[in-house]
N, C-alpha and C. Protein backbone atom coordinates (compact mmCIF):
# COMPACT_ATOMS: atom_id res chain seq x y z
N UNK A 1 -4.08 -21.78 -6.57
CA UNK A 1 -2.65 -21.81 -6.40
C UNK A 1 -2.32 -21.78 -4.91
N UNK A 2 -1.47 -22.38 -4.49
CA UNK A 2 -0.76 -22.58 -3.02
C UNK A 2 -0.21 -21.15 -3.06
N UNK A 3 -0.32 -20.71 -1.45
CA UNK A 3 0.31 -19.92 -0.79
C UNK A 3 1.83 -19.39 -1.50
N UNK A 4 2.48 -20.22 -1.55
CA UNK A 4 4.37 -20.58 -1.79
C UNK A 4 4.19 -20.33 -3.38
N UNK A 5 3.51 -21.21 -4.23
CA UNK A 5 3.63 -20.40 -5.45
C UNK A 5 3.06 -19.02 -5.56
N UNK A 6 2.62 -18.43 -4.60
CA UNK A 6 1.65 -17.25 -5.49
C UNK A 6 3.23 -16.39 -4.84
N UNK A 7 3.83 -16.96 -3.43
CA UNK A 7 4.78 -16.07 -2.97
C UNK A 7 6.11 -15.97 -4.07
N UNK A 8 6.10 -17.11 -4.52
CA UNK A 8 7.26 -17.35 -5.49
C UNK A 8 6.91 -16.12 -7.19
N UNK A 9 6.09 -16.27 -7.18
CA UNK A 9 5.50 -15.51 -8.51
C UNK A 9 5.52 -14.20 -8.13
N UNK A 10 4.98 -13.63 -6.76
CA UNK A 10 5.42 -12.50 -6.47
C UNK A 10 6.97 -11.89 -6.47
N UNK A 11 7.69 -12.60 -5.54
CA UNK A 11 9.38 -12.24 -5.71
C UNK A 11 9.67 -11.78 -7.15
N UNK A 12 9.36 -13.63 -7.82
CA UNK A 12 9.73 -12.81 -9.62
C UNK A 12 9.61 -11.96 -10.24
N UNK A 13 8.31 -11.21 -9.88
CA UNK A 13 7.55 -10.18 -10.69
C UNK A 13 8.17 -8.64 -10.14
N UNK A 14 8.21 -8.74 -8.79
CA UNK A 14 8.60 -7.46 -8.13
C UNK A 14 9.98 -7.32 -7.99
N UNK A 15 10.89 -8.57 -8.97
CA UNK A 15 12.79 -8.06 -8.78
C UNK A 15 12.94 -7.83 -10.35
N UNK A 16 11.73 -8.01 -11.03
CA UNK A 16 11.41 -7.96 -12.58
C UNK A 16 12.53 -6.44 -12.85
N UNK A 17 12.92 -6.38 -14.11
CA UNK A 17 13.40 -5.49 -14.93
C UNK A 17 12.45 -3.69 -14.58
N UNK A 18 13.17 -2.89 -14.86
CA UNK A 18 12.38 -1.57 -14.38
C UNK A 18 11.61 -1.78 -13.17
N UNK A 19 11.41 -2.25 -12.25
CA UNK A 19 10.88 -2.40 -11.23
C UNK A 19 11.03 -1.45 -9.65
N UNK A 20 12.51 -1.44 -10.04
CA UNK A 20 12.66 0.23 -9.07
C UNK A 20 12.71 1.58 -9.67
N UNK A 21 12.19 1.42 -10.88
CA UNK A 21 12.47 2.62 -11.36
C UNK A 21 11.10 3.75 -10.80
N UNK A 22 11.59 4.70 -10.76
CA UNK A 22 10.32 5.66 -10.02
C UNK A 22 9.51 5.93 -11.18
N UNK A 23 7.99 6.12 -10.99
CA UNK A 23 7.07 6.67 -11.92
C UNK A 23 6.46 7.48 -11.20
N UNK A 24 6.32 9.01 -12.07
CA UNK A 24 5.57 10.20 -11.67
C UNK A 24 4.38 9.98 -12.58
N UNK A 25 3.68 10.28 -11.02
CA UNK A 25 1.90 10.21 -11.34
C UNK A 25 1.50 11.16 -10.87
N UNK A 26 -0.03 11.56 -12.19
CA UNK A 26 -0.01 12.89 -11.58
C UNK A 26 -1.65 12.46 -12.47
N UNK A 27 -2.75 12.49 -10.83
CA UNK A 27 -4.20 12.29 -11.33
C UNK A 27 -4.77 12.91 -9.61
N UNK A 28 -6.21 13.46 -10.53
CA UNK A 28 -7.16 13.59 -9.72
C UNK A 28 -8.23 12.31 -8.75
N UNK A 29 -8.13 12.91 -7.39
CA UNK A 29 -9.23 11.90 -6.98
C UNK A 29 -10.25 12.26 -5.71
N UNK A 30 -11.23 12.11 -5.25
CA UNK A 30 -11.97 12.62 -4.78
C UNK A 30 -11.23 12.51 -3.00
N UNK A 31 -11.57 12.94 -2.14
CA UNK A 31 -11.10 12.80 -0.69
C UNK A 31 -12.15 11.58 -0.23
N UNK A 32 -13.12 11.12 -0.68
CA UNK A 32 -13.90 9.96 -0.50
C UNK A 32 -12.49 8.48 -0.86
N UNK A 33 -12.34 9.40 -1.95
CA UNK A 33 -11.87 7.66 -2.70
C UNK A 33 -9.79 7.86 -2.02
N UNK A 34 -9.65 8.99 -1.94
CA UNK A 34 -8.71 8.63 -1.21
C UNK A 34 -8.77 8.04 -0.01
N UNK A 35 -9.27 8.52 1.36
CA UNK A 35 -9.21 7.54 2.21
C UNK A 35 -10.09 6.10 2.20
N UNK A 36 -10.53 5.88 1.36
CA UNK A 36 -10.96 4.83 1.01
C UNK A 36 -9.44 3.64 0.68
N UNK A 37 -8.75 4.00 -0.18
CA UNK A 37 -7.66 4.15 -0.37
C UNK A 37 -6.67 3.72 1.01
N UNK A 38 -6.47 4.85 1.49
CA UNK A 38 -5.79 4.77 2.20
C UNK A 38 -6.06 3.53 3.89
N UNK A 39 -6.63 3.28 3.48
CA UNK A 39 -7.47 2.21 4.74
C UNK A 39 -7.41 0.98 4.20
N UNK A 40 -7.26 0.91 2.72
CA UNK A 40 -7.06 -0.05 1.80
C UNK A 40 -6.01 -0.86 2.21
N UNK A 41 -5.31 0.43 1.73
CA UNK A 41 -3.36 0.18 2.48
C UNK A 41 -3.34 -0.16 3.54
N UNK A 42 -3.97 0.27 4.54
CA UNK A 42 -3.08 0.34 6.29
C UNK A 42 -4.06 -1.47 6.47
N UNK A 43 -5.25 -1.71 6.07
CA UNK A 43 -5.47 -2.99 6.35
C UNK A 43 -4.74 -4.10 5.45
N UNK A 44 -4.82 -3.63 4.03
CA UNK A 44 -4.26 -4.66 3.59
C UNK A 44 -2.53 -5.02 4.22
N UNK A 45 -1.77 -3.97 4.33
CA UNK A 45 -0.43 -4.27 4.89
C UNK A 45 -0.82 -5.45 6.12
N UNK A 46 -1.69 -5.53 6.89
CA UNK A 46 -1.77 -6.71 8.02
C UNK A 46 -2.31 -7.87 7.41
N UNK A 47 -2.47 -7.98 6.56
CA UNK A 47 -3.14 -9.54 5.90
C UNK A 47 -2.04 -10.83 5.76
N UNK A 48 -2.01 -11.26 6.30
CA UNK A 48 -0.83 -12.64 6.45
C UNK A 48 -1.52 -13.75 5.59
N UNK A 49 -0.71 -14.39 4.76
CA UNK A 49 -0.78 -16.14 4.83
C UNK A 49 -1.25 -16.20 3.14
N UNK A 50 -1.28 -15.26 2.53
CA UNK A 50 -1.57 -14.92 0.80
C UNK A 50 -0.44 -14.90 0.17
N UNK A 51 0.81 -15.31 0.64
CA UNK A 51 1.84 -15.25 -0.64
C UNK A 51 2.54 -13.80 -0.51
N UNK A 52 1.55 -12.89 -0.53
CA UNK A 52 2.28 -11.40 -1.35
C UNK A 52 3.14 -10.28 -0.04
N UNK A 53 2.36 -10.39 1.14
CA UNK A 53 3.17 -9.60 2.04
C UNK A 53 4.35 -10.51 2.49
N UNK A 54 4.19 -11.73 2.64
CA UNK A 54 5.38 -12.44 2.56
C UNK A 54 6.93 -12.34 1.24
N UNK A 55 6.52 -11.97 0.74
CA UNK A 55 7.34 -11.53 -0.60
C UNK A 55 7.78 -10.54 -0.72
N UNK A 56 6.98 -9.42 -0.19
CA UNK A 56 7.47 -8.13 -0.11
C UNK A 56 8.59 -7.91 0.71
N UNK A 57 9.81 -7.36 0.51
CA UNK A 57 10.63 -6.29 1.13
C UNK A 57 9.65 -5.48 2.10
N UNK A 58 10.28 -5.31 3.73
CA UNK A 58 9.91 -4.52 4.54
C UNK A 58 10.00 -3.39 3.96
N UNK A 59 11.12 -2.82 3.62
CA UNK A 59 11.43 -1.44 2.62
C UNK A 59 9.89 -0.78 1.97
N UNK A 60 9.68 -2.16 1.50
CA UNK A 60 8.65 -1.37 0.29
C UNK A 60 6.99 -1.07 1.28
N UNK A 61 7.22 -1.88 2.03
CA UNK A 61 5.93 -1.92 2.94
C UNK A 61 5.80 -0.42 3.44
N UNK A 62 7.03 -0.02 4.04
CA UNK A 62 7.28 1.33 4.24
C UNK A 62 7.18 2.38 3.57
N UNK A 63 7.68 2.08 2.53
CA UNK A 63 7.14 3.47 1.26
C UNK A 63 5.92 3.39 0.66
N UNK A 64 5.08 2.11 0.95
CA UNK A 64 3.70 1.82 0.72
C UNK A 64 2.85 2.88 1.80
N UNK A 65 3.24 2.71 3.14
CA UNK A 65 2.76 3.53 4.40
C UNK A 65 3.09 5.20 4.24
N UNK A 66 4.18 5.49 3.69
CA UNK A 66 4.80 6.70 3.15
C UNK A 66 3.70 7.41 2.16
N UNK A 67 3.53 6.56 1.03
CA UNK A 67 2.69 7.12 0.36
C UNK A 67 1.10 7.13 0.52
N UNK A 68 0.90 6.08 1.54
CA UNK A 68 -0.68 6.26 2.12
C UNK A 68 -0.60 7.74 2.80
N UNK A 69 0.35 8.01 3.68
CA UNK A 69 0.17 9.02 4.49
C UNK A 69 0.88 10.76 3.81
N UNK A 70 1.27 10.97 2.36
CA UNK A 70 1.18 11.34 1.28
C UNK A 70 -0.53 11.30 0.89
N UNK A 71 -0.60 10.99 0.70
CA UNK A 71 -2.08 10.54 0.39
C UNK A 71 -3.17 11.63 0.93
N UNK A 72 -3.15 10.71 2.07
CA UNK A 72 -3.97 11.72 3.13
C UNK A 72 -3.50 13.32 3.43
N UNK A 73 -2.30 13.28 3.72
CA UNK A 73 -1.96 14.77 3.61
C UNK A 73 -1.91 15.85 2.48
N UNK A 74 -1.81 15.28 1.73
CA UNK A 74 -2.31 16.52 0.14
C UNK A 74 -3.64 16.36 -0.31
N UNK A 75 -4.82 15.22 0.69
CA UNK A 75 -6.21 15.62 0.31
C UNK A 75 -6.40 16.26 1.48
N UNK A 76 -5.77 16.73 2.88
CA UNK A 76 -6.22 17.14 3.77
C UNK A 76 -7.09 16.29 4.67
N UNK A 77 -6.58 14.65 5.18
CA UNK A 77 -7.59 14.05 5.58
C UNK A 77 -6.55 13.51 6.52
N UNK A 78 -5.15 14.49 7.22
CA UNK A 78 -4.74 13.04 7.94
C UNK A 78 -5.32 13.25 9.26
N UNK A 79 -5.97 14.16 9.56
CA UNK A 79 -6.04 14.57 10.84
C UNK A 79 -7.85 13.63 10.85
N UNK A 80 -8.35 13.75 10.18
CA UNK A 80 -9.73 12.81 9.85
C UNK A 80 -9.03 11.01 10.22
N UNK A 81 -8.44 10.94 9.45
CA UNK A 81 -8.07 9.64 9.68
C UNK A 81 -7.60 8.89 11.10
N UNK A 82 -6.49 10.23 11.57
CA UNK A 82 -6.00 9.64 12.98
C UNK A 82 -7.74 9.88 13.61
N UNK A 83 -8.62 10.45 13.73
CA UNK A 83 -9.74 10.52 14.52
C UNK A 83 -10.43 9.12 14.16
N UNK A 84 -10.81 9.02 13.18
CA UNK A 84 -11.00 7.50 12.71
C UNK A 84 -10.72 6.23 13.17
N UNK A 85 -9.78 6.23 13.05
CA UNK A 85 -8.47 5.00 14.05
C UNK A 85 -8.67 5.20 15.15
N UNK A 86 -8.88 6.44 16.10
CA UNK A 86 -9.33 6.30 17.71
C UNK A 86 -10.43 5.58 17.68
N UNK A 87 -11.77 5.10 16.52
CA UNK A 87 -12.73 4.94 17.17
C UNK A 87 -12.59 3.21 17.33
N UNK A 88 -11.43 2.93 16.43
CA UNK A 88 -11.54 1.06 16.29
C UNK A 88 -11.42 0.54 17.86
């Protein structure tokens, strides 16, 4: 699929019905697989030219970064992480 359709299929899907509605989640996960996770996020947010960050609302990119750094702070890893990021 082209770039433009996968961006077009994204818009549709993410202005879809219940789509802002909030969902409470509530699971266990190891501090491995969270910042695993969370690095997931902070690289994937820079990936250009796939359709999907093009589609996204800045908004949501932001509460994507919100909840990475949620993330890290209730496994106790943000201070690991900013050390991490000094070494790139």
């Amino acid at each position: 699929m082209e770039g433009k359709d996968l961006k077009w299929i994204y818009q549709t899907v993410l202005v879809g019905p219940g789509m802002d509605e909030n969902v409470k989640l509530s699971f266990g996960a190891s501090r491995r697989l969270i910042l695993l996770l969370a690095e997931v996020i902070k690289e994937g947010s820079k990936i250009k030219g796939n359709g999907f960050l093009e589609s996204v609302d800045g908004k949501l990119i932001q509460e994507l970064d919100a909840l990475r750094s949620e993330f890290l702070e209730k496994a106790k890893l943000s201070q690991l992480s900013e050390q991490l990021k000094s070494l790139h």
